[in-house]
Protein backbone atom coordinates (compact mmCIF):
# COMPACT_ATOMS: atom_id res chain seq x y z
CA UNK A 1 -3.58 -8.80 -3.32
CA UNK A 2 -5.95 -6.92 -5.18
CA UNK A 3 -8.97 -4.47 -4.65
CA UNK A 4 -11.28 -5.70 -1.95
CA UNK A 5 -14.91 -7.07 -3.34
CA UNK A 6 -16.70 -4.98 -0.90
CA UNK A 7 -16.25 -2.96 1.77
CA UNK A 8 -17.20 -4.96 4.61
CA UNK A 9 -16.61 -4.94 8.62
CA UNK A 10 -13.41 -6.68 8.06
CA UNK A 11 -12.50 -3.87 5.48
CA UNK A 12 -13.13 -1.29 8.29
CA UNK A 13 -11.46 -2.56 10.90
CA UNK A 14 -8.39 -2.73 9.47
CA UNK A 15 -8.64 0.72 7.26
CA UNK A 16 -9.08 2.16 10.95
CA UNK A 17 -5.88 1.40 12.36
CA UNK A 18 -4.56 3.02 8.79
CA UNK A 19 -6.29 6.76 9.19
CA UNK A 20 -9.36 8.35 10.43
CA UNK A 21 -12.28 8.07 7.49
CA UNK A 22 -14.33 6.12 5.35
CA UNK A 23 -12.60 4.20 2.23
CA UNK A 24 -14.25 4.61 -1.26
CA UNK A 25 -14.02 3.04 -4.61
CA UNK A 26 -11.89 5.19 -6.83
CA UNK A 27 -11.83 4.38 -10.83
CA UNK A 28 -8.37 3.88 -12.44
CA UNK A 29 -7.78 6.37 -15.52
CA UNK A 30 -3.99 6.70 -16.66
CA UNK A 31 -3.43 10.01 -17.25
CA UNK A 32 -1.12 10.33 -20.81
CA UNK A 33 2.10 9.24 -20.52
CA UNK A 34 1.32 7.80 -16.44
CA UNK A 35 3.70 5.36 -15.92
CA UNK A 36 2.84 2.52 -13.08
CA UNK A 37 4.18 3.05 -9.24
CA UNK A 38 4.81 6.71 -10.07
CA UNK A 39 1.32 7.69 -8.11
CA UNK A 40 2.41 11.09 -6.91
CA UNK A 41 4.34 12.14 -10.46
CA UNK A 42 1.32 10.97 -12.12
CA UNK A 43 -1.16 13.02 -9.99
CA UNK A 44 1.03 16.32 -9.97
CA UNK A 45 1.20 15.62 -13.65
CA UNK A 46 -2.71 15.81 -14.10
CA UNK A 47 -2.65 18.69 -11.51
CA UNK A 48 -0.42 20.71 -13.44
CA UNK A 49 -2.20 20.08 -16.60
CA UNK A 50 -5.98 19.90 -15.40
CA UNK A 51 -6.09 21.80 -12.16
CA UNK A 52 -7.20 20.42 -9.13
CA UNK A 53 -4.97 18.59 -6.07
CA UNK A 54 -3.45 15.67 -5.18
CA UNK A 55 -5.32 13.52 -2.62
CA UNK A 56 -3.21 11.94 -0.34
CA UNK A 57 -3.96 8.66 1.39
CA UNK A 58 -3.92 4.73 0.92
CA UNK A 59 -4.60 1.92 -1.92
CA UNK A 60 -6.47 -0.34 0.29
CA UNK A 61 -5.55 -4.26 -1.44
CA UNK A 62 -6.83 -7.39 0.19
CA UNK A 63 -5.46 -10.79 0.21
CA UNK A 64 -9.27 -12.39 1.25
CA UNK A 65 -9.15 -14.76 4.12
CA UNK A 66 -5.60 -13.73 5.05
CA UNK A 67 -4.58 -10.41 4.91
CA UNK A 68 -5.07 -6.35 4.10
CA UNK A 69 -1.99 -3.87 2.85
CA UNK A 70 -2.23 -0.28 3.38
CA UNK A 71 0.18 1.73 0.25
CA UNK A 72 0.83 5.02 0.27
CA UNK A 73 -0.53 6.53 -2.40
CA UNK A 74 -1.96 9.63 -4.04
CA UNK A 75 -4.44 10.18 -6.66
CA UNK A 76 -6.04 13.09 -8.56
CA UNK A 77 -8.81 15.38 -7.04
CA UNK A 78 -10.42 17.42 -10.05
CA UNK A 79 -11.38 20.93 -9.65
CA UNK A 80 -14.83 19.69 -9.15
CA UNK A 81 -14.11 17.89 -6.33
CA UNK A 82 -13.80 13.83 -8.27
CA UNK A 83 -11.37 11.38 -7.45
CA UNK A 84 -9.84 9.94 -10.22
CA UNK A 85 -6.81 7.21 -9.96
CA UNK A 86 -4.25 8.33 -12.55
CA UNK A 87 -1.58 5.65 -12.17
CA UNK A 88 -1.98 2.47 -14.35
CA UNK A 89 -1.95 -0.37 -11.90
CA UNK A 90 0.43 -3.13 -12.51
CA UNK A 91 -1.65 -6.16 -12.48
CA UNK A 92 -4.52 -4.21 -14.49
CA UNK A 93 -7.44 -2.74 -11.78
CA UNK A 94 -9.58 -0.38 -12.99
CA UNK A 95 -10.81 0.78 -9.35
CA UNK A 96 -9.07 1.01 -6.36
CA UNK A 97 -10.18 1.58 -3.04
CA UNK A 98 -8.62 4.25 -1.56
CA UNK A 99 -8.71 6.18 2.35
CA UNK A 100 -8.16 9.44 2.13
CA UNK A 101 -5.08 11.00 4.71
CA UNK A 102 -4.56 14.47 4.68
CA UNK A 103 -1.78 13.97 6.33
CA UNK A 104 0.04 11.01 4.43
CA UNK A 105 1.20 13.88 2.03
CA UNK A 106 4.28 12.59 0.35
CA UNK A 107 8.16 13.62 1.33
CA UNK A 108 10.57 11.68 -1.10
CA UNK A 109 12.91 12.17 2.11
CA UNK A 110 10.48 10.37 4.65
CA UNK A 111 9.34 6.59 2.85
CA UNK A 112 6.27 5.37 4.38
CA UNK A 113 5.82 1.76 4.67
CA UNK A 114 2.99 0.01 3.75
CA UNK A 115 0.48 -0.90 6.33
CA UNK A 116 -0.06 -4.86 7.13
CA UNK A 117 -3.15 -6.38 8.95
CA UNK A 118 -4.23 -9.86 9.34
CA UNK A 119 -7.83 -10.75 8.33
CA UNK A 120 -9.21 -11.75 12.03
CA UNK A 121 -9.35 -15.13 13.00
CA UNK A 122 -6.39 -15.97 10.81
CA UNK A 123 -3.69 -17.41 13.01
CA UNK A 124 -1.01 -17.80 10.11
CA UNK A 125 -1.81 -14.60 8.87
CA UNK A 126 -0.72 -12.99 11.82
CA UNK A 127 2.25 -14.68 12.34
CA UNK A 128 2.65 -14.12 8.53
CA UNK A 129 1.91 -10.33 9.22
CA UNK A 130 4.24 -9.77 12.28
CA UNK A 131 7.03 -11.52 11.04
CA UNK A 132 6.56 -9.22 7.58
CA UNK A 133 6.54 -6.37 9.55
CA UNK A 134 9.94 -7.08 11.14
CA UNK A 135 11.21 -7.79 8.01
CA UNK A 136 10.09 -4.24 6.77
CA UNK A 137 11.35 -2.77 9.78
CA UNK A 138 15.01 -4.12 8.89
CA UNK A 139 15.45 -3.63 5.53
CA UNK A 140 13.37 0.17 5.91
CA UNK A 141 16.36 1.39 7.96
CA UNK A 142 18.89 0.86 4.99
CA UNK A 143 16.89 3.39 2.69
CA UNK A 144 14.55 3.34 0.43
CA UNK A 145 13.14 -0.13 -0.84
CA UNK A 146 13.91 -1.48 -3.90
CA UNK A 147 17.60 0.41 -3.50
CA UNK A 148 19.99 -2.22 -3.22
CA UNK A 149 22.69 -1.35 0.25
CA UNK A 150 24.76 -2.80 1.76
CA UNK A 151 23.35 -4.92 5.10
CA UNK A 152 25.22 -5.17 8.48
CA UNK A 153 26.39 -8.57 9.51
CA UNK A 154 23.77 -8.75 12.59
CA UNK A 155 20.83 -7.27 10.08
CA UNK A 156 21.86 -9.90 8.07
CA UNK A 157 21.40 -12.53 10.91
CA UNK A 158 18.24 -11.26 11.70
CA UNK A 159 16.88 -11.62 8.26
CA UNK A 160 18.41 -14.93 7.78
CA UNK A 161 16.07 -15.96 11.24
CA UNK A 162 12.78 -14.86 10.46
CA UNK A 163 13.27 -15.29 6.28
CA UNK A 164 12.36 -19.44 6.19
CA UNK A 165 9.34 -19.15 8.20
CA UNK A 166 8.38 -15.97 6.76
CA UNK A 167 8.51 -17.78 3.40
CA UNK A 168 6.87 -20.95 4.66
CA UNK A 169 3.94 -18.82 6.01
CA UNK A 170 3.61 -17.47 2.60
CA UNK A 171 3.47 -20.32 0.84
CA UNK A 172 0.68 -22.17 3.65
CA UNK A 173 -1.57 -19.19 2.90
CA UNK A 174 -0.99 -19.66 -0.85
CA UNK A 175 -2.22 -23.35 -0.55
């Protein structure tokens, strides 16, 4: 996944099943001590220092040929009005493309998945993307990601049935 090349029909489709809007190319600049994934510390941080607000909304990331992901994210408006990402990325972007959401403003009591579509005409991606989804939509009712907890018996099941071809998807749209 990584920053889409352009933004194309393809690129609009999918960012309009996300929120209403136009996507736009935002420059990465770490604010000082920014730490990556921390998007909405990092933004209050420059808010708090700089002025300005926190833009709510989504890191658009493309897999090309296969699929787009929709991340909640927020970034840093300055008091002029320019959008500046503050959050080092992980794997090293210096843009982003990002769709503003007004209303995506960030609860640490509400998590909001990311967003999945398939690039059209991709059958595996679809499958890929639907069986991700139900994956998300299992492990997103035990909590926060990343948290470890404990898994019911039938979750468990369920996971174990959609995890091999979930994987083998993956690894057809790798090759």
């Amino acid at each position: 996944m990584d920053t889409p090349a352009a933004i194309d029909a393809a690129v609009l489709a999918f960012c309009a099943t996300v929120a209403p809007g136009l996507p736009e190319y935002v420059d990465v600049t770490p604010g000082e001590g920014a730490r990556i994934a921390y998007c909405f510390d990092n933004a209050a941080a420059q808010v708090a220092q700089y002025g300005g607000e926190i833009a709510w909304g989504w890191a658009i990331w493309r897999w090309p040929g296969r699929y787009f992901e929709a991340e909640h994210h927020g970034i840093w408006r300055d008091p002029q009005g320019r959008l500046h990402d503050v959050t080092p990325m992980l794997y090293g972007q210096t843009r982003i493309l990002f769709l503003s959401d007004p209303t995506a403003v960030f609860d640490p009591e509400r998590y909001r998945t990311n967003i999945l579509g398939a690039e059209p005409g991709n059958a595996a991606a679809a499958e890929y993307v639907a069986l991700a989804n139900a994956r998300a939509a299992i492990l997103n009712a035990y909590g926060e990601p990343g948290v470890e907890h404990a898994i019911t018996p039938e979750d468990q099941a369920r996971l174990d049935a959609i995890t091999p071809r979930w994987m083998a998807l993956h690894a057809a749209l790798e090759g």
